[in-house]
Every structure is written in structure tokens, then in C-alpha cells.
Protein backbone atom coordinates (compact mmCIF):
# COMPACT_ATOMS: atom_id res chain seq x y z
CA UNK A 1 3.67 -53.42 -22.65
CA UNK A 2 4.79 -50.58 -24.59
CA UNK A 3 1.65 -48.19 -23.47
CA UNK A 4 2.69 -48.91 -19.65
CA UNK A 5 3.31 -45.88 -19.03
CA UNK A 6 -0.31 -44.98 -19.61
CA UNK A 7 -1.58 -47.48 -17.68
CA UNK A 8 0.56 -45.98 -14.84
CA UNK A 9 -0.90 -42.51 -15.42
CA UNK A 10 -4.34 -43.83 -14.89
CA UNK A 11 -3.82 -46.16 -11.78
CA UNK A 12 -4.06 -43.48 -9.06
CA UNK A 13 -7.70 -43.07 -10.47
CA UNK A 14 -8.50 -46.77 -10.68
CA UNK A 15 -7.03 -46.59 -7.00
CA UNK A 16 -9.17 -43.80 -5.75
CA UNK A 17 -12.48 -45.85 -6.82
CA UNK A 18 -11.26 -48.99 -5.61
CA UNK A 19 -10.68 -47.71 -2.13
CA UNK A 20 -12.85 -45.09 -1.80
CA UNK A 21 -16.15 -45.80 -3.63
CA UNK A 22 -16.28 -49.77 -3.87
CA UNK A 23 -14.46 -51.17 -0.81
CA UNK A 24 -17.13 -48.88 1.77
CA UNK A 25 -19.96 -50.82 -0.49
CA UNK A 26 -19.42 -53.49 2.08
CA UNK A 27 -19.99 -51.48 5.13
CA UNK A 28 -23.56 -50.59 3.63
CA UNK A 29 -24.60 -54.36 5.01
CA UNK A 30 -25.08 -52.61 8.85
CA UNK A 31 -28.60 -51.53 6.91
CA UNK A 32 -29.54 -54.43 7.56
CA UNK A 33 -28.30 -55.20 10.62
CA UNK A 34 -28.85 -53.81 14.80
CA UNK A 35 -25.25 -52.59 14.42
CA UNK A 36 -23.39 -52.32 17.32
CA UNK A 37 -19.97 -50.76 17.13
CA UNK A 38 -18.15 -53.03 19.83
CA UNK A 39 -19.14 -55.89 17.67
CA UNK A 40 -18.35 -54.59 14.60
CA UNK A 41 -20.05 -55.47 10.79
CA UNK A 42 -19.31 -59.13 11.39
CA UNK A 43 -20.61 -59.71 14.98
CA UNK A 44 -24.08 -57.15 14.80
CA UNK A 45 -26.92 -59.15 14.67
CA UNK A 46 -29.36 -59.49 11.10
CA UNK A 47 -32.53 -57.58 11.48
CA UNK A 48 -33.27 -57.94 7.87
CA UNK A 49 -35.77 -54.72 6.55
CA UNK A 50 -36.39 -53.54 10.24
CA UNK A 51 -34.41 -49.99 9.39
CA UNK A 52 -36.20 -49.54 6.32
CA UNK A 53 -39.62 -50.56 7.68
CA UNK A 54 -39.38 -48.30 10.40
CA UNK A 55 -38.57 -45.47 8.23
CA UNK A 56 -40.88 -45.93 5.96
CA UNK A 57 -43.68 -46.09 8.45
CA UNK A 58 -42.35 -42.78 10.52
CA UNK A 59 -44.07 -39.49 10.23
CA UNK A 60 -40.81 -38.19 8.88
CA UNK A 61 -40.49 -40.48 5.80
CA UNK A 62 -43.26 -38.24 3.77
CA UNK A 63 -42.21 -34.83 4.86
CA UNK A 64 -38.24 -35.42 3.28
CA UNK A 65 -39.50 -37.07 0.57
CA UNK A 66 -41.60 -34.72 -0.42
CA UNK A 67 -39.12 -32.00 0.75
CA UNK A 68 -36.04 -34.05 -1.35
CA UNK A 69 -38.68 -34.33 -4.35
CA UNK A 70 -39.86 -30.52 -4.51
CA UNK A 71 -36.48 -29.16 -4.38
CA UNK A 72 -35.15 -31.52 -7.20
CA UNK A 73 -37.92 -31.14 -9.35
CA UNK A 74 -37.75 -27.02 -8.39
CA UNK A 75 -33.91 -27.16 -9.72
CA UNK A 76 -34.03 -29.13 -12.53
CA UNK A 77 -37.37 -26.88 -14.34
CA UNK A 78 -35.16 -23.88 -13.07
CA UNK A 79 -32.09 -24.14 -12.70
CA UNK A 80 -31.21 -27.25 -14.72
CA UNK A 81 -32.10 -24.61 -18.39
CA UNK A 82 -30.56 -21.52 -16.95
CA UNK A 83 -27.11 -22.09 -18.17
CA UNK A 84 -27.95 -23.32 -21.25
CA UNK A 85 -29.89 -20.02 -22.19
CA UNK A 86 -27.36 -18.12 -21.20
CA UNK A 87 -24.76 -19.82 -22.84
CA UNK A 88 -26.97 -19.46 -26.10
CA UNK A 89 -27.32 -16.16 -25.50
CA UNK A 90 -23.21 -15.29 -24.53
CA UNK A 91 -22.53 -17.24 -28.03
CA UNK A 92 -24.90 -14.70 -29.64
CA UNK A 93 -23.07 -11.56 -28.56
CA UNK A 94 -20.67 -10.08 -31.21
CA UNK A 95 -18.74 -7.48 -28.91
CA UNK A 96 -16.23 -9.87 -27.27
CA UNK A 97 -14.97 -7.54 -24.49
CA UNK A 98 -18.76 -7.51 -23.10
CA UNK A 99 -19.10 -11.25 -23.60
CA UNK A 100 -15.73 -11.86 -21.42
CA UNK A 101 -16.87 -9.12 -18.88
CA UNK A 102 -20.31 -11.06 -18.61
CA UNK A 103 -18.57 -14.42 -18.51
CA UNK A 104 -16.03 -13.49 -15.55
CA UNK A 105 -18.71 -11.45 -13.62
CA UNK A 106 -20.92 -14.85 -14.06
CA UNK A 107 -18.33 -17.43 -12.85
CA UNK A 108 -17.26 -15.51 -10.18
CA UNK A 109 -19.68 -16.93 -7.59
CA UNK A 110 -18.84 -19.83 -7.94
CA UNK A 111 -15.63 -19.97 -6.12
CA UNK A 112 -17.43 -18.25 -2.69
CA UNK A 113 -18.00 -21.11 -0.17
CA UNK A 114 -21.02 -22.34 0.71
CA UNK A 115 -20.65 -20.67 4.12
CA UNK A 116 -20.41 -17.50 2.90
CA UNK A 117 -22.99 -17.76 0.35
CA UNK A 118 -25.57 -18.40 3.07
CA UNK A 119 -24.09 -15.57 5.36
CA UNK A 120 -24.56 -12.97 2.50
CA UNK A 121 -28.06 -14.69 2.06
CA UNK A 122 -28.68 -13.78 5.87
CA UNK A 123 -27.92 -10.54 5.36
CA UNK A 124 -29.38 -9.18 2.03
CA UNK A 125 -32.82 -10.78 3.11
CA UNK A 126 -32.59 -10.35 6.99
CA UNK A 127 -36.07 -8.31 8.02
CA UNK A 128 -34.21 -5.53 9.97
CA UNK A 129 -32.10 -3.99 7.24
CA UNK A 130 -31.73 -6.38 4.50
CA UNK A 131 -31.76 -4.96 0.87
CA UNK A 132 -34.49 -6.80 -0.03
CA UNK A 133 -36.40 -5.90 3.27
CA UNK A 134 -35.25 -1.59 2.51
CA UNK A 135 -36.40 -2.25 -0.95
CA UNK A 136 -40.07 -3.79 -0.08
CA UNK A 137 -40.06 -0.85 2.72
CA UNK A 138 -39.64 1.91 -0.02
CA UNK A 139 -42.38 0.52 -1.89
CA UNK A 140 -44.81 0.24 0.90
CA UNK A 141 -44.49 -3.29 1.80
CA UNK A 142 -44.02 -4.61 4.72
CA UNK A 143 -40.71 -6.36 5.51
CA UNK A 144 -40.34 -10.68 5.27
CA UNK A 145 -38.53 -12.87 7.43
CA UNK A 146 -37.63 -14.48 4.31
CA UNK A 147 -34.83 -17.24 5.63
CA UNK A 148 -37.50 -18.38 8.62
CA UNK A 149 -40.41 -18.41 6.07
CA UNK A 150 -40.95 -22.55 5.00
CA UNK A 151 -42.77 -21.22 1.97
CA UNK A 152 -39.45 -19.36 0.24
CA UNK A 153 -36.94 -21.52 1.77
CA UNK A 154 -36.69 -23.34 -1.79
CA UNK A 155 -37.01 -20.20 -4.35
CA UNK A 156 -34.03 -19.13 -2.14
CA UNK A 157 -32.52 -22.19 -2.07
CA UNK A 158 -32.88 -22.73 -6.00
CA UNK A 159 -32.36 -19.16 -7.26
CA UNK A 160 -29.11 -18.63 -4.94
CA UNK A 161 -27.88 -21.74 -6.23
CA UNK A 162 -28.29 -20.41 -10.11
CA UNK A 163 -26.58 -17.15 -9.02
CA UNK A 164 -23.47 -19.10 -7.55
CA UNK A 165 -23.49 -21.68 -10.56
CA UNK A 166 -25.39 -20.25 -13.57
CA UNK A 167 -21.51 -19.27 -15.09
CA UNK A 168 -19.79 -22.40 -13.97
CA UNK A 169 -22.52 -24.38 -15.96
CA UNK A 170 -22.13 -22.63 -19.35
CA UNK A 171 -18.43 -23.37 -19.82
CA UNK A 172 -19.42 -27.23 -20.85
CA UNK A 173 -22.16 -25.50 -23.12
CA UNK A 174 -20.24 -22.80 -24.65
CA UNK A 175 -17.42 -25.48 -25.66
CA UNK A 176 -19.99 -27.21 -27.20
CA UNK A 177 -20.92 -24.71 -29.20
CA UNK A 178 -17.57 -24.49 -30.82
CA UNK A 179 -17.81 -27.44 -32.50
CA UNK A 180 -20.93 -25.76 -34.38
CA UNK A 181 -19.81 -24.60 -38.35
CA UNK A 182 -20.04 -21.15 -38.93
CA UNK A 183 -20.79 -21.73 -42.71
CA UNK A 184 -24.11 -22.90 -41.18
CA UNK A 185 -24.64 -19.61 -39.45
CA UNK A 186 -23.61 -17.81 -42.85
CA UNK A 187 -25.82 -19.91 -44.94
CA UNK A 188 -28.43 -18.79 -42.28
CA UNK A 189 -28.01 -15.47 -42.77
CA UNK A 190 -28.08 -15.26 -46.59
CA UNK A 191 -31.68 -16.97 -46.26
CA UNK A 192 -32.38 -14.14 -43.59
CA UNK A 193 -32.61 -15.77 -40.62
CA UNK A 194 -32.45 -13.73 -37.54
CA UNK A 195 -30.35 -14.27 -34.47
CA UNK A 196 -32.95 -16.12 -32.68
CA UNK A 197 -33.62 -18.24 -35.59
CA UNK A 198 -30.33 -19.11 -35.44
CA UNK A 199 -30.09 -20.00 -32.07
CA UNK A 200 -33.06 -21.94 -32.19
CA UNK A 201 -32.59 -23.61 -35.50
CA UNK A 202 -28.62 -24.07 -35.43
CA UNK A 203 -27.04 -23.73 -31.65
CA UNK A 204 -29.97 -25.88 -29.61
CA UNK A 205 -30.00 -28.45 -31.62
CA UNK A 206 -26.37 -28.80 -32.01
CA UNK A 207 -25.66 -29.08 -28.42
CA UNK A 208 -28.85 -31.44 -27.70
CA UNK A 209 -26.47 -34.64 -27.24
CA UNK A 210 -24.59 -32.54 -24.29
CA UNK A 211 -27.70 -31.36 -22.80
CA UNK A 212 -29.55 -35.43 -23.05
CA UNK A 213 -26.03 -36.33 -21.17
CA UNK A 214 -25.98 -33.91 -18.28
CA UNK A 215 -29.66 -34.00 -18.39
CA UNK A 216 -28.96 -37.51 -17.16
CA UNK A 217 -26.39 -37.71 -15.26
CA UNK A 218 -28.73 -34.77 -13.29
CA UNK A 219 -31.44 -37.14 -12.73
CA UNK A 220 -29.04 -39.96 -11.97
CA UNK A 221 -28.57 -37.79 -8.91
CA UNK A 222 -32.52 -36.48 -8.91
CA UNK A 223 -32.52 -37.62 -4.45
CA UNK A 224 -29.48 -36.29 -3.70
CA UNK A 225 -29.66 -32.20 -2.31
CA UNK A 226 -26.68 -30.06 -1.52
CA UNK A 227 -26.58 -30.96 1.75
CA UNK A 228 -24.41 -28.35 3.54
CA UNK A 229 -25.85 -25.62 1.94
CA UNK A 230 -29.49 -27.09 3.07
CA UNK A 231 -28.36 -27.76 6.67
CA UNK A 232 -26.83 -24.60 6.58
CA UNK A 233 -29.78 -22.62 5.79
CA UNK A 234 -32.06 -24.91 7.94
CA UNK A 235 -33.20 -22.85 11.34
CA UNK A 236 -36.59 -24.29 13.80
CA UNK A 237 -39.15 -21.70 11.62
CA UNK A 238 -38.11 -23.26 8.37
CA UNK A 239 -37.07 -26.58 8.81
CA UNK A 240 -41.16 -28.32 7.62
CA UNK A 241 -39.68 -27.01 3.97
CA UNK A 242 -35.98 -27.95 4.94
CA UNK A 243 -35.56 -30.93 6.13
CA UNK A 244 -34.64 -33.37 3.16
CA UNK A 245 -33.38 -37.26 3.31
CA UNK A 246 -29.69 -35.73 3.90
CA UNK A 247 -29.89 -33.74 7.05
CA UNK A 248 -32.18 -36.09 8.55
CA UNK A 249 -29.48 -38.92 7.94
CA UNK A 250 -27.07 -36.57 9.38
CA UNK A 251 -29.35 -36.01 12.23
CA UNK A 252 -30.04 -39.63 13.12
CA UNK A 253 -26.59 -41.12 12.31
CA UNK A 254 -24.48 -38.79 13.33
CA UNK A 255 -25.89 -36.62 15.96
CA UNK A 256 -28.03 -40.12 16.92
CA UNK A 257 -25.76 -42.26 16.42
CA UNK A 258 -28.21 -44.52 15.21
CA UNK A 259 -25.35 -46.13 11.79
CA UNK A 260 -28.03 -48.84 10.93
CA UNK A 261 -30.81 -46.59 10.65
CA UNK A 262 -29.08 -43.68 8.68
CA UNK A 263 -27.22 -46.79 6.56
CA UNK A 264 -30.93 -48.04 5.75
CA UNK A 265 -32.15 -44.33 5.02
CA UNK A 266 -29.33 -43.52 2.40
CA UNK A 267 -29.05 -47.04 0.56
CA UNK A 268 -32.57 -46.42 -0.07
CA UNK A 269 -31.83 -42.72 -1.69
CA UNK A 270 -29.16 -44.24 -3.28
CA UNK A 271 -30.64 -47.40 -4.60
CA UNK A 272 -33.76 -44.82 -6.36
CA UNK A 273 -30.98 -42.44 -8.03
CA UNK A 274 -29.72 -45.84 -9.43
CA UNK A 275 -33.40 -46.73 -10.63
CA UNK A 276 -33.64 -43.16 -11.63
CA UNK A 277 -30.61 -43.45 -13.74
CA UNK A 278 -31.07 -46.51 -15.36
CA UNK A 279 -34.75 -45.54 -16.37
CA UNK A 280 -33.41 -42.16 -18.02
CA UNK A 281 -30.75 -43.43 -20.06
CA UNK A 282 -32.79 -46.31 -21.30
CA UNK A 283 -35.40 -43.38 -22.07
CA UNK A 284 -32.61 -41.48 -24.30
CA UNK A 285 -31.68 -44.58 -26.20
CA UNK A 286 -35.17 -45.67 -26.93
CA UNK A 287 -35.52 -41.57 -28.14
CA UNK A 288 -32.49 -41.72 -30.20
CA UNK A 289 -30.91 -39.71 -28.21
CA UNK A 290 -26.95 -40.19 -26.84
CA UNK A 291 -26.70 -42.48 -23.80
CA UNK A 292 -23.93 -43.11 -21.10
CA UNK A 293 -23.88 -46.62 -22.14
């Protein structure tokens, strides 16, 4: 009883899981049920797999999977390294006042909402006077409806997305890589190793655990998209490349009001990030590698 005070300290968190990520667990029953909202969970009748049945045989099931899929697997070749090189590289700069400068103009981003990042996106790569459009035109090109094209939506999507988080992402990285010994650096450089060497031989390796642990904790959430940012940049000339599981959930429970349905459609995203998860951290411990558990 002496350390209550700690177990005060972390009951608000205990709290916060309890109400708001395992109590709603029950409500995800109505996938498997003709819920109807007079009735309530208790009184809608069982339809067993009906939801997920019909889903699964609908001509939308293999255009969002294979929307979700592409756009995970885009990000996570992409996007998932970008930080880490460029935390390897920030570690490797000497002058200090340019590595601040290139941290703070890096993070930046990431504190501009989602809203505005997509406005800005309008507007540097709208075909009447975007910057990317004036720069094509000087060059000869002809201008791109870029944010109506299905075949860039995701290169936008996934490059934006570094842009706005590529700085954010190397602070984890770069206090990894304080933890490294500089003796082993020194000892490096007496045996004439060069700065790549060093970074190849020294800083990767020594923040390998961190990257195996985000690395899963990514693919623990491999099905799940930003979705605002997705629905946000969604229009009718686009939306064959960007509609994914969670704007067509949003479109069919919400906007449908079809709760069953869209219950059915995300247990089933989250029950594969659960598979996903499992599979990938069973991987690292069978590789040696660190684990969550």
C-alpha cells in the first residue's frame, strides 16, 4: 500500500481503456445481428454471417480491398524507411545549427491539419495554375488533373503523407541513436571507416530492435488507412483508386445507416490487423528479433 499513490497516477489510463476501448467490444455483436435501433442490441434479431456474406460477395468487397491493400503496402515500402534514412542521415551531420534548422523545417508539417494539408494539395497540383501544372507548362508538358486522376491518387496520398510526417517519425529514431557509444564511432574511424560505413555498420544496426517494434506495431495496423485524409481527397473521377474499407463503412453506416452492415465490414478489418499482428510478432521472435510480447 505504500506505492498507492502510483497506482492512482495510472488509473485514469486503466479507466480510459476500460470505458472506451473494451466496454464498446460488446456493441460489435449487432455484426451479427438485423439491428434495429428501436430494439436495441438485446431485442435485434440473429442473422448470424449474413453481413459478412453479403459483403464479401458485393462488387465492392474487391475494389477496397485491393484499394486498402495497395495503399498499405505503397506506405510501408515508402514511407514506412523514409524517416529512418533521414534520421541516419541528421545523426551524420556535424554542423549542429544546420541539423536543428533541418529538424524544425522537417517537423513542421506535422502540426497543419489534415484539412489544410489537402487544401494546399488542391492548389499546388490544381490544372489551371497549380505549381506543379506552371512547372510541366514551362517544360512543354501539358498540364494534369492530378487530384481527379485514379492512377496518382496514392503517390499523392503516400508522398504528402511523408512530407507532413517524415520529421515527426525521426524523433523516436534519433533518440535511439543516442544510446549508440561514440567510442564505437572512434574506433571506426581509426580503422578508416567512412561515414557511410559507419552508418551502415554502427547506427542501423543499433536501432534494428526500434525499427522490428514499430515495424510491427505498423503492420498490426497494415488495414487500417487515414481515413479523413482519404475521404477528404476522395472526389467522383478518383474515387475507383479511393475508396478503401473506411470510407465505404462510413458511407454505408453512417450516411446508410445500415450499423449491422458497417459493424460486420470493420470487425472483419479489425479481426485481419489482429491476425496480421499476431503473425508478425511471432515472425520477430522466431528471427531473434525484439517482440511486443
Amino acid at each position: 500500500m505504500a506505492s498507492y499513490q502510483l497506482y492512482l497516477l495510472v488509473l485514469p489510463t486503466i479507466a480510459y481503456f476500460i470505458i472506451f476501448h473494451y466496454i464498446p467490444i460488446y456493441g460489435a455483436q449487432i455484426a451479427f445481428k438485423d439491428f434495429i435501433a428501436i430494439k436495441g442490441i438485446e431485442g435485434s434479431p440473429w442473422i448470424g454471417f449474413e453481413h459478412f456474406e453479403r459483403f464479401f460477395d458485393s462488387y465492392q468487397f474487391w475494389l477496397v480491398l485491393k484499394n486498402t491493400l495497395g495503399i498499405n503496402i505503397y506506405e510501408l515500402l515508402v514511407a514506412f524507411p523514409a524517416p529512418i534514412v533521414l534520421a541516419l542521415l541528421l545523426n551524420a551531420l556535424s554542423n549542429a545549427r544546420f541539423k536543428k534548422f533541418v529538424q524544425t523545417v522537417t517537423y513542421a508539417p506535422h502540426f497543419i491539419s489534415v484539412v489544410v494539408i489537402v487544401g494546399m494539395l488542391n492548389i499546388f497540383l490544381s490544372p489551371h495554375n497549380g505549381i506543379a501544372n506552371e512547372l510541366m507548362k514551362m517544360f512543354g508538358a501539358e498540364p494534369i488533373f492530378f487530384m481527379g486522376s485514379p492512377e496518382w491518387f496514392k503517390t499523392i496520398f503516400v508522398f504528402s503523407g511523408i512530407w507532413q510526417n517524415i520529421g515527426w517519425s525521426t524523433i523516436i529514431y534519433l533518440a535511439a541513436l543516442t544510446s549508440v557509444s561514440p567510442s564505437l564511432h572512434e574506433a571506426a574511424v581509426v580503422d578508416g571507416a567512412s561515414k557511410l560505413q559507419r552508418i551502415a555498420y554502427i547506427d542501423l544496426p543499433s536501432i534494428l530492435p526500434t525499427i522490428v517494434i514499430l515495424l510491427i506495431l505498423n503492420i498490426g495496423n497494415f488495414m487500417s488507412v487515414g481515413f479523413e485524409k482519404v475521404y477528404l481527397m476522395q472526389n467522383s473521377l478518383n474515387v475507383d483508386a479511393s475508396e478503401i474499407i473506411q470510407t465505404y463503412v462510413y458511407k454505408v453506416g453512417l450516411l446508410n445507416a445500415q450499423y449491422g452492415y458497417s459493424s460486420a465490414i470493420g470487425l472483419f478489418n479489425s479481426v485481419i490487423n489482429f491476425i496480421l499482428l499476431l503473425s508478425v510478432n511471432r515472425l520477430a521472435k522466431r528471427l531473434k528479433q525484439n517482440s511486443l510480447w
